[in-house]
C-alpha atoms as a PDB file:
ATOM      1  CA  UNK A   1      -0.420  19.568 -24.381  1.00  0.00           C
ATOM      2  CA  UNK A   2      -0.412  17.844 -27.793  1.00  0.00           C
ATOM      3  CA  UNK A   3      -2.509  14.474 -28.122  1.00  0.00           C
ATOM      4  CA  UNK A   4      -1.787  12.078 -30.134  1.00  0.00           C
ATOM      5  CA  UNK A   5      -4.341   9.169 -31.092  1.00  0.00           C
ATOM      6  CA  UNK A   6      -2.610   5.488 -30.775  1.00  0.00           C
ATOM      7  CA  UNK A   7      -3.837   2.034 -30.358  1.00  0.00           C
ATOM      8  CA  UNK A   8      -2.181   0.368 -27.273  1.00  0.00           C
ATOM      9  CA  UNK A   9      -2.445  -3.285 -27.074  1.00  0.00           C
ATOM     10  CA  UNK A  10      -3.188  -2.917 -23.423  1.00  0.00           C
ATOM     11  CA  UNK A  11      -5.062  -0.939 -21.288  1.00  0.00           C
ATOM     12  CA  UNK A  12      -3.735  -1.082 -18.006  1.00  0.00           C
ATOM     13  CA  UNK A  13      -3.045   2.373 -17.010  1.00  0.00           C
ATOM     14  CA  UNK A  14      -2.351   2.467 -13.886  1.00  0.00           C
ATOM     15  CA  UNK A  15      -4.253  -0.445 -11.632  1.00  0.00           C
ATOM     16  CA  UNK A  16      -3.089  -2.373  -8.494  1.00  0.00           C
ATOM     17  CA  UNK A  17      -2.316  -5.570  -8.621  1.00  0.00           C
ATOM     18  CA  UNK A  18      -4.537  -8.791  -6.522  1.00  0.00           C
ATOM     19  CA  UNK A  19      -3.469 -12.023  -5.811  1.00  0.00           C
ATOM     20  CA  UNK A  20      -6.528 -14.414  -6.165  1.00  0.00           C
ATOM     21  CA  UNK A  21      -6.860 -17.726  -4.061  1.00  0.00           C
ATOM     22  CA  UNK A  22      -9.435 -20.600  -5.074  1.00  0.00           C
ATOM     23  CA  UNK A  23     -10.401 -23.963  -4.859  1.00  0.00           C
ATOM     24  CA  UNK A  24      -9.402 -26.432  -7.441  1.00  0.00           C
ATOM     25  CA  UNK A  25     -11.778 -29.585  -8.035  1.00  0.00           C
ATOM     26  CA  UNK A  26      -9.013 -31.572  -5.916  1.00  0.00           C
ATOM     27  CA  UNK A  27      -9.131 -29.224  -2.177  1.00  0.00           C
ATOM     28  CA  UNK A  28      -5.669 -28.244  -3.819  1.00  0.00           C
ATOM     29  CA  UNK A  29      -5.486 -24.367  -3.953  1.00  0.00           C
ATOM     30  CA  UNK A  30      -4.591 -21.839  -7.374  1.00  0.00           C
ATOM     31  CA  UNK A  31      -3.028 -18.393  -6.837  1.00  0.00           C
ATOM     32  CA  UNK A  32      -3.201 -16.140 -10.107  1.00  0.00           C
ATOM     33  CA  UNK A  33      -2.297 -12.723  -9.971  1.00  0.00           C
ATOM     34  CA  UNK A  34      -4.879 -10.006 -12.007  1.00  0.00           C
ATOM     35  CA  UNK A  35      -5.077  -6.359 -11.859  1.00  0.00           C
ATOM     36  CA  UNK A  36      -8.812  -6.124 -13.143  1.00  0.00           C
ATOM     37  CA  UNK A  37     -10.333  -5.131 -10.272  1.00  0.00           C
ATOM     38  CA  UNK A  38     -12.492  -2.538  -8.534  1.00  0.00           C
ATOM     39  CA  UNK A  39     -14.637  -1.722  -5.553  1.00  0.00           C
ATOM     40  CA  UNK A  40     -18.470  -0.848  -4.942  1.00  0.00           C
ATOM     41  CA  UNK A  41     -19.377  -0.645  -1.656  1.00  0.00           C
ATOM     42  CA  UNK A  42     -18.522  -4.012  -0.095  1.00  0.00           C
ATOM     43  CA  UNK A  43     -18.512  -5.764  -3.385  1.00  0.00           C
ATOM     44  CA  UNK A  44     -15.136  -6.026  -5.889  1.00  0.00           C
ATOM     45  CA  UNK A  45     -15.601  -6.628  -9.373  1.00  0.00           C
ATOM     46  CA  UNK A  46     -13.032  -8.411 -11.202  1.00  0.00           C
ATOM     47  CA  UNK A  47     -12.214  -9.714 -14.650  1.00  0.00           C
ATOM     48  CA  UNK A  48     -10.705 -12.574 -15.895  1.00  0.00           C
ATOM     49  CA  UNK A  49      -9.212 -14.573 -19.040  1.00  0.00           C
ATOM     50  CA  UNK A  50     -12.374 -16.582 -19.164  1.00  0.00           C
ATOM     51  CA  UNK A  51     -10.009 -19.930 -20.418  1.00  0.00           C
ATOM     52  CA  UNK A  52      -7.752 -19.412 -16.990  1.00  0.00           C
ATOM     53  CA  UNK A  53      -7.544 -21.724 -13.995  1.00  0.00           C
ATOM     54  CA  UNK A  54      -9.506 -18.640 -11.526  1.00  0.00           C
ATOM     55  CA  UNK A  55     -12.349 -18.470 -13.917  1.00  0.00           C
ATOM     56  CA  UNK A  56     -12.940 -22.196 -14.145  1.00  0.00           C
ATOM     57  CA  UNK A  57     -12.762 -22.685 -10.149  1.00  0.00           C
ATOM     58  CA  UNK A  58     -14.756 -19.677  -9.584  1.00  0.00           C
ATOM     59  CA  UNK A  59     -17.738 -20.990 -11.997  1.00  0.00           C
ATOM     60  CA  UNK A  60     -17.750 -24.021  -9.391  1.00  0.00           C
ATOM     61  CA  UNK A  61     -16.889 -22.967  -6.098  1.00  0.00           C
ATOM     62  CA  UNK A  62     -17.785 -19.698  -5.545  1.00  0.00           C
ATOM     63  CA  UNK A  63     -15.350 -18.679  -2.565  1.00  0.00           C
ATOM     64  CA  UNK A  64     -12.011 -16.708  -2.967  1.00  0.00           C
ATOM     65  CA  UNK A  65      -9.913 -14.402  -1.331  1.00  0.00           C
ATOM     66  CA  UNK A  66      -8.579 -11.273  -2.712  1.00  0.00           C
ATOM     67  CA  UNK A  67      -5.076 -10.450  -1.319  1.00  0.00           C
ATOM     68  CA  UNK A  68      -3.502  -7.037  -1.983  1.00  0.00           C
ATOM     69  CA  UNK A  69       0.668  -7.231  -2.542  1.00  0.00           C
ATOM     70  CA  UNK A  70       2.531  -4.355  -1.136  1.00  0.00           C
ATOM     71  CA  UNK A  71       5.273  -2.978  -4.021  1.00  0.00           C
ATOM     72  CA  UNK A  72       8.095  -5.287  -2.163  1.00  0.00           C
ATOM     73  CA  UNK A  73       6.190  -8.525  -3.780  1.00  0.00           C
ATOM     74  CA  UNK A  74       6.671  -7.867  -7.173  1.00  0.00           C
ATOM     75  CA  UNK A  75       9.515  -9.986  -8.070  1.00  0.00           C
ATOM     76  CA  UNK A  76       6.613 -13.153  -6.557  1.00  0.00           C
ATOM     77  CA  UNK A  77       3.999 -11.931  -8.295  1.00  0.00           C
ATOM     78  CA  UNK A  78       6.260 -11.889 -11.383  1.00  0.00           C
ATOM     79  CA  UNK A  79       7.147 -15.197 -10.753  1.00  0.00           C
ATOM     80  CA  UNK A  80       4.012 -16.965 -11.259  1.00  0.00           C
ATOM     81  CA  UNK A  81       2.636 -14.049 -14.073  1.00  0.00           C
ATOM     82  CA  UNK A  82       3.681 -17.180 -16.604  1.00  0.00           C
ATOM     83  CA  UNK A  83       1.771 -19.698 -15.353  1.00  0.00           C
ATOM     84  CA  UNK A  84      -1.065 -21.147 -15.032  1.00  0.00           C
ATOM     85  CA  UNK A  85      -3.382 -23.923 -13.328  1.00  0.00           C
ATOM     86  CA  UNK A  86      -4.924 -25.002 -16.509  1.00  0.00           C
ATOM     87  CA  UNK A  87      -3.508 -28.373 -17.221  1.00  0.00           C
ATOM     88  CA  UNK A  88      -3.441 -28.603 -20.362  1.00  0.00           C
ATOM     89  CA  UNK A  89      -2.590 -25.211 -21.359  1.00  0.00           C
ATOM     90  CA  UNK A  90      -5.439 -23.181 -23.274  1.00  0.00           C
ATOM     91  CA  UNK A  91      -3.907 -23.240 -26.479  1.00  0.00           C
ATOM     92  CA  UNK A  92      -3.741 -19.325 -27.120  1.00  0.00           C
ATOM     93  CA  UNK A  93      -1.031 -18.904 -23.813  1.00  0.00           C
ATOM     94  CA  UNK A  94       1.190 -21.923 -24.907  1.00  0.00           C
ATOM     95  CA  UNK A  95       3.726 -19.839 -26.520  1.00  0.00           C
ATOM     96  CA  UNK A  96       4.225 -17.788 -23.454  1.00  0.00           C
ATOM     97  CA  UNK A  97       2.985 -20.464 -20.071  1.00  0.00           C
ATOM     98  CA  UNK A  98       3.485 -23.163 -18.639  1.00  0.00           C
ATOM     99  CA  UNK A  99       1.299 -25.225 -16.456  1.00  0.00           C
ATOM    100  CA  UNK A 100       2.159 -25.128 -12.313  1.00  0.00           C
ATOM    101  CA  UNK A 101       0.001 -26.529  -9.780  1.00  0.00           C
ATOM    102  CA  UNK A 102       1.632 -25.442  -6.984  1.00  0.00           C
ATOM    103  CA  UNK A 103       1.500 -22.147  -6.905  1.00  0.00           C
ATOM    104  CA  UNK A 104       2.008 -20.383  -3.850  1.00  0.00           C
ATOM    105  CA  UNK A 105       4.932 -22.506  -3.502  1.00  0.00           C
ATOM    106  CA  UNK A 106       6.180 -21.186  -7.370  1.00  0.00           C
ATOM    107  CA  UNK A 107       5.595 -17.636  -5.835  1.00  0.00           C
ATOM    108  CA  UNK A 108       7.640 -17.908  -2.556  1.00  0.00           C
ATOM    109  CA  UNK A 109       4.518 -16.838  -0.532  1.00  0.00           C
ATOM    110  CA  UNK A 110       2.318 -18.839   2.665  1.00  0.00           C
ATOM    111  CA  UNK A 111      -0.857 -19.666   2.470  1.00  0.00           C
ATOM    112  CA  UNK A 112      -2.547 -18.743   6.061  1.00  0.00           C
ATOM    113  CA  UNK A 113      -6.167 -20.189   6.652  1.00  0.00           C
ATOM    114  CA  UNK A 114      -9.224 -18.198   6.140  1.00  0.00           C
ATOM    115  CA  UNK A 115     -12.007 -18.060   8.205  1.00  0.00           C
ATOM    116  CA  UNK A 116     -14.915 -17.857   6.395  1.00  0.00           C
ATOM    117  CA  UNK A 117     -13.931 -19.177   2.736  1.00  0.00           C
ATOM    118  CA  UNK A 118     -12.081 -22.287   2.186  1.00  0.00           C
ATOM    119  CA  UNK A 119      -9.375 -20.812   0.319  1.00  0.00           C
ATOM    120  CA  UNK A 120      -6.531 -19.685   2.099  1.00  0.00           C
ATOM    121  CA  UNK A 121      -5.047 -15.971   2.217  1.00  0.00           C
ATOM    122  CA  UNK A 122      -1.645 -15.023   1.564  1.00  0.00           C
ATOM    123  CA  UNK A 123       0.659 -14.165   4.845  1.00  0.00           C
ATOM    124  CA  UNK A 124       2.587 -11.809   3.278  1.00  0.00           C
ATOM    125  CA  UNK A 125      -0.076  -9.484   1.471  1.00  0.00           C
ATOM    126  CA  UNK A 126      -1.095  -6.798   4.321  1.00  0.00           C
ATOM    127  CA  UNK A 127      -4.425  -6.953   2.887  1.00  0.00           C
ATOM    128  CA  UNK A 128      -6.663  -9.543   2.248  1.00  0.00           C
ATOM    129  CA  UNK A 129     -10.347 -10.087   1.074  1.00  0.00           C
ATOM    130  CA  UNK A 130     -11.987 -13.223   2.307  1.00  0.00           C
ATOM    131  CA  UNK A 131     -14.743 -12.888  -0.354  1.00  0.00           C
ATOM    132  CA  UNK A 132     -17.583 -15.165  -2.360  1.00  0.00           C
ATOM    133  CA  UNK A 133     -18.327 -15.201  -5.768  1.00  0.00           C
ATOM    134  CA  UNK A 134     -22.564 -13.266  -6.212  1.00  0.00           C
ATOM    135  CA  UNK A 135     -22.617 -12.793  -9.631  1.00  0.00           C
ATOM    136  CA  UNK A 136     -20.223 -13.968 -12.865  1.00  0.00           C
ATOM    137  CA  UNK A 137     -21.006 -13.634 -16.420  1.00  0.00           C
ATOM    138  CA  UNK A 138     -19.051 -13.918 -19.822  1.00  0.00           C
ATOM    139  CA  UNK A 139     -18.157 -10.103 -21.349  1.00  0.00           C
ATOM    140  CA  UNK A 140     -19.758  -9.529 -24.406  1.00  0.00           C
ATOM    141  CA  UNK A 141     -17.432 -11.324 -26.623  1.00  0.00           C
ATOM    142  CA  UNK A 142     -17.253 -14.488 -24.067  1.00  0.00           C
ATOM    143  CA  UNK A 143     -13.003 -13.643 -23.788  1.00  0.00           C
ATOM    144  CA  UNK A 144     -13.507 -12.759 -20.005  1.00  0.00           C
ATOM    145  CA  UNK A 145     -15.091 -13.811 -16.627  1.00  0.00           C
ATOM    146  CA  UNK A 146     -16.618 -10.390 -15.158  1.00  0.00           C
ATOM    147  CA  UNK A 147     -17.131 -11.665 -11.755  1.00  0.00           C
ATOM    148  CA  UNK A 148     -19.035  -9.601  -8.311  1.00  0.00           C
ATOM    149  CA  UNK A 149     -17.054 -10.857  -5.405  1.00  0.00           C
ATOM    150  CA  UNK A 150     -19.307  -9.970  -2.069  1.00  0.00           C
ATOM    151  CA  UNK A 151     -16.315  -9.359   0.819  1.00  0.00           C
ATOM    152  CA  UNK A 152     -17.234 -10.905   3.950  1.00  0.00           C
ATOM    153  CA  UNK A 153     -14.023 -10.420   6.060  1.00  0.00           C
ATOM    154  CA  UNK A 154     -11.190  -7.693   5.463  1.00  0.00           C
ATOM    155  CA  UNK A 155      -7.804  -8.494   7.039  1.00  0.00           C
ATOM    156  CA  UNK A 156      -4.858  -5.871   7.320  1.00  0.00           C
ATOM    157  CA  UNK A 157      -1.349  -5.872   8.684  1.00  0.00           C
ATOM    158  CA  UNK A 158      -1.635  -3.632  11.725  1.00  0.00           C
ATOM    159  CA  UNK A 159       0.859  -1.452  10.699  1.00  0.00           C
ATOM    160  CA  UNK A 160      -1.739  -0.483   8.068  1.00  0.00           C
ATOM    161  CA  UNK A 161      -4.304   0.462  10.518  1.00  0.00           C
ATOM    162  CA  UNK A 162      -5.430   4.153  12.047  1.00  0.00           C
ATOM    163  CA  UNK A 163      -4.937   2.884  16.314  1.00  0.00           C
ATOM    164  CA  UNK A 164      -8.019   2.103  17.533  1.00  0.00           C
ATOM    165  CA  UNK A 165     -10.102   2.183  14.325  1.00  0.00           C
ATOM    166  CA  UNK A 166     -10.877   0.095  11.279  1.00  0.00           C
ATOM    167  CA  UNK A 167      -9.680   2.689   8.699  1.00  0.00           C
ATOM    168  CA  UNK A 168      -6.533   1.673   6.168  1.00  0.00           C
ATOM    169  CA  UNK A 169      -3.890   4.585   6.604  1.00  0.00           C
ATOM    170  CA  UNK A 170      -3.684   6.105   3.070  1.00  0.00           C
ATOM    171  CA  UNK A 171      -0.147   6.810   4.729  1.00  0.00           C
ATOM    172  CA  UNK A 172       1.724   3.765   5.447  1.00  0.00           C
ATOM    173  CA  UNK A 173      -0.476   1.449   2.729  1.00  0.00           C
ATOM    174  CA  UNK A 174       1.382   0.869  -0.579  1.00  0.00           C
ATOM    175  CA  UNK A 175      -0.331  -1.183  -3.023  1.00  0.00           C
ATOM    176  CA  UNK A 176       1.518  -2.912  -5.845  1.00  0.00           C
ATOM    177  CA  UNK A 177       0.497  -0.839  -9.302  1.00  0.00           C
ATOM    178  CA  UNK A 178       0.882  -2.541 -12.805  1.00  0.00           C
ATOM    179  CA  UNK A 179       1.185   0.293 -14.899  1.00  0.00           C
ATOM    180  CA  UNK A 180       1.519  -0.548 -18.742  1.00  0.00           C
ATOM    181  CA  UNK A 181       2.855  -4.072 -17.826  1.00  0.00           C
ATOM    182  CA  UNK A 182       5.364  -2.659 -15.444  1.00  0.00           C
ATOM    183  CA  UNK A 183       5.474  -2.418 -11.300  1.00  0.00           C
ATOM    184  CA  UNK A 184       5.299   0.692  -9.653  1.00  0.00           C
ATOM    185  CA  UNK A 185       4.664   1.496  -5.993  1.00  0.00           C
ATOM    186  CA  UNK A 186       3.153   5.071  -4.563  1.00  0.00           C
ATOM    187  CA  UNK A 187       4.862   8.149  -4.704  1.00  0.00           C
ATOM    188  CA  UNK A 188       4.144  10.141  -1.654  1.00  0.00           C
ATOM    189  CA  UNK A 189       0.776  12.002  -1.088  1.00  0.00           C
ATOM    190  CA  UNK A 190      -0.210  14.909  -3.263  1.00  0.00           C
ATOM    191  CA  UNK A 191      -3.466  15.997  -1.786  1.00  0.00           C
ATOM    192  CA  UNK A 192      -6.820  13.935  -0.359  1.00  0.00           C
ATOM    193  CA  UNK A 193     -10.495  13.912  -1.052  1.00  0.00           C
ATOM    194  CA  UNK A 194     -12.856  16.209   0.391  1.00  0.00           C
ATOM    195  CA  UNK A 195     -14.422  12.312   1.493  1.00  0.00           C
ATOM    196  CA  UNK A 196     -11.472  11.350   3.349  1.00  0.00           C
ATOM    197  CA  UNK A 197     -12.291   9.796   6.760  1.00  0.00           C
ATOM    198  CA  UNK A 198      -8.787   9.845   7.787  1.00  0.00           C
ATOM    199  CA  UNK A 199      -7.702  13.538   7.080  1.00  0.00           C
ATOM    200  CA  UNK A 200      -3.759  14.367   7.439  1.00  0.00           C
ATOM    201  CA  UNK A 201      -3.730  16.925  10.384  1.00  0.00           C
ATOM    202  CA  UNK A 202      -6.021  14.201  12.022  1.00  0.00           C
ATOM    203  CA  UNK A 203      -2.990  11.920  12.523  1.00  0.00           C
ATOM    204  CA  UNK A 204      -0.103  14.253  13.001  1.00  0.00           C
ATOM    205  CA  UNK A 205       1.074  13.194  16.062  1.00  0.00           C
ATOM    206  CA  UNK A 206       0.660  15.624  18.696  1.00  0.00           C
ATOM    207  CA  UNK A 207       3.586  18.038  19.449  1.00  0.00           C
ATOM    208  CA  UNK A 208       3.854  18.222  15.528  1.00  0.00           C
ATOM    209  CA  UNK A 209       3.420  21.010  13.139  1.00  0.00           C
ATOM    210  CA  UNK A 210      -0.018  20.279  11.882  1.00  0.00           C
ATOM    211  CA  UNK A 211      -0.962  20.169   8.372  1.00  0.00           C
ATOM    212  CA  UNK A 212      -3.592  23.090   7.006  1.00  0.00           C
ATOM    213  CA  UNK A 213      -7.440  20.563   6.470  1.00  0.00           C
ATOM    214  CA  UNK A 214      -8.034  20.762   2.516  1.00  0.00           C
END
C-alpha cells in the first residue's frame, strides 16, 4: 500500500446523509439536507454552514427533526442540495444557489406532523428524529453551527424493525451515504460488532441454515 499525501477540498469520506426540518420565523417550514452528523447516546451532533437557513432557525427555535433518506431519495435530496432558505442569498453561495422557500415541495417529499416538535417529519424517510436543539456554538473559526440535538422520539418504517422489538435491522436499513460528493447506498454485510444486539443467526428464520455467531 503506497500513500500518498494530498489536500482534498472536502472531507466527506464516507457519511450518511439527514434531511433537517425547522421552523422559520413565519410557522413556514425549511428542509436542508447535511451529512455532518453523528450520534452519542441519545444525542446527535451536527454541523452546519453557520450563514444557512437551518442554523439561523435553529439559534431561535430550538426544535427539529432529523430524517434519515434511504439510497432511493437521492435524486430529492439532490434536488434541493442548491438551495437555500436564506432570502437574500449569503453572498459566498450566490454563484452556485438560489433562494426556495418551499422546500419540501422543491424536493418531491411530504411533510407528516410530529408529535413532540413543531416541525414536521418527512413521510418518505424510514427514519426520523423528532429532536430539540441542547447545545449550539460557532466552530472555532465562526464558519459553522456545531449543534447537540437531544432525540426525544425515533420513528422507523416497520419494515426496518426486528418483530416485536425496538431494534433497527442492520439488514433491511439502507441509509443514503455521500461519499466525496457522490451517493452511494450499502453494499451487503461484511461482518458485525462483537456489540451487536441484533446478531445474524439471531434472525435467520427458522428452518434456515444458520449463520456461525462472530
Amino acid at each position: 500500500m503506497t500513500h500518498l499525501t494530498i489536500e482534498p477540498s472536502i472531507l466527506y469520506v464516507g457519511t450518511p446523509v439527514e434531511l433537517i426540518s425547522t421552523e422559520n420565523g413565519d410557522g413556514t417550514y425549511n428542509l436542508a439536507p447535511m451529512s455532518s452528523a453523528w450520534a452519542l447516546g441519545d444525542v446527535v451532533v451536527l454541523g452546519f454552514g453557520a450563514e444557512g437557513q437551518t442554523a439561523y432557525n435553529l439559534q431561535r427555535r430550538r426544535e427539529l427533526v432529523i430524517n434519515f433518506p434511504s439510497p432511493e431519495l437521492w435524486e430529492s435530496v439532490e434536488r434541493i442540495a442548491g438551495v437555500t432558505g436564506r432570502d437574500p442569498v449569503p453572498e459566498h453561495k450566490r454563484a452556485r444557489f438560489r433562494h426556495e422557500r418551499a422546500k419540501f415541495e422543491a424536493a418531491g417529499l411530504t411533510p407528516v406532523e410530529s408529535e413532540l416538535v413543531r416541525p414536521p417529519r418527512v413521510a418518505e424517510c424510514p427514519l426520523q428524529f423528532e429532536a430539540h436543539a441542547v447545545h449550539t456554538e460557532l466552530d472555532a473559526e465562526g464558519n459553522f453551527l456545531i449543534v447537540q440535538a437531544k432525540v426525544l422520539r425515533v420513528h422507523a418504517d416497520h419494515r426496518v424493525v426486528v418483530p416485536g422489538t425496538s431494534y433497527v435491522d442492520p439488514d433491511a436499513w439502507s441509509p443514503l451515504i455521500y461519499n466525496f460528493r457522490h451517493y452511494f447506498g450499502l453494499g451487503s454485510q461484511l461482518g458485525e460488532s462483537f456489540r451487536t444486539e441484533t446478531p445474524t443467526a439471531d434472525r435467520v428464520p427458522a428452518g434456515a441454515g444458520r449463520a456461525p455467531r462472530r
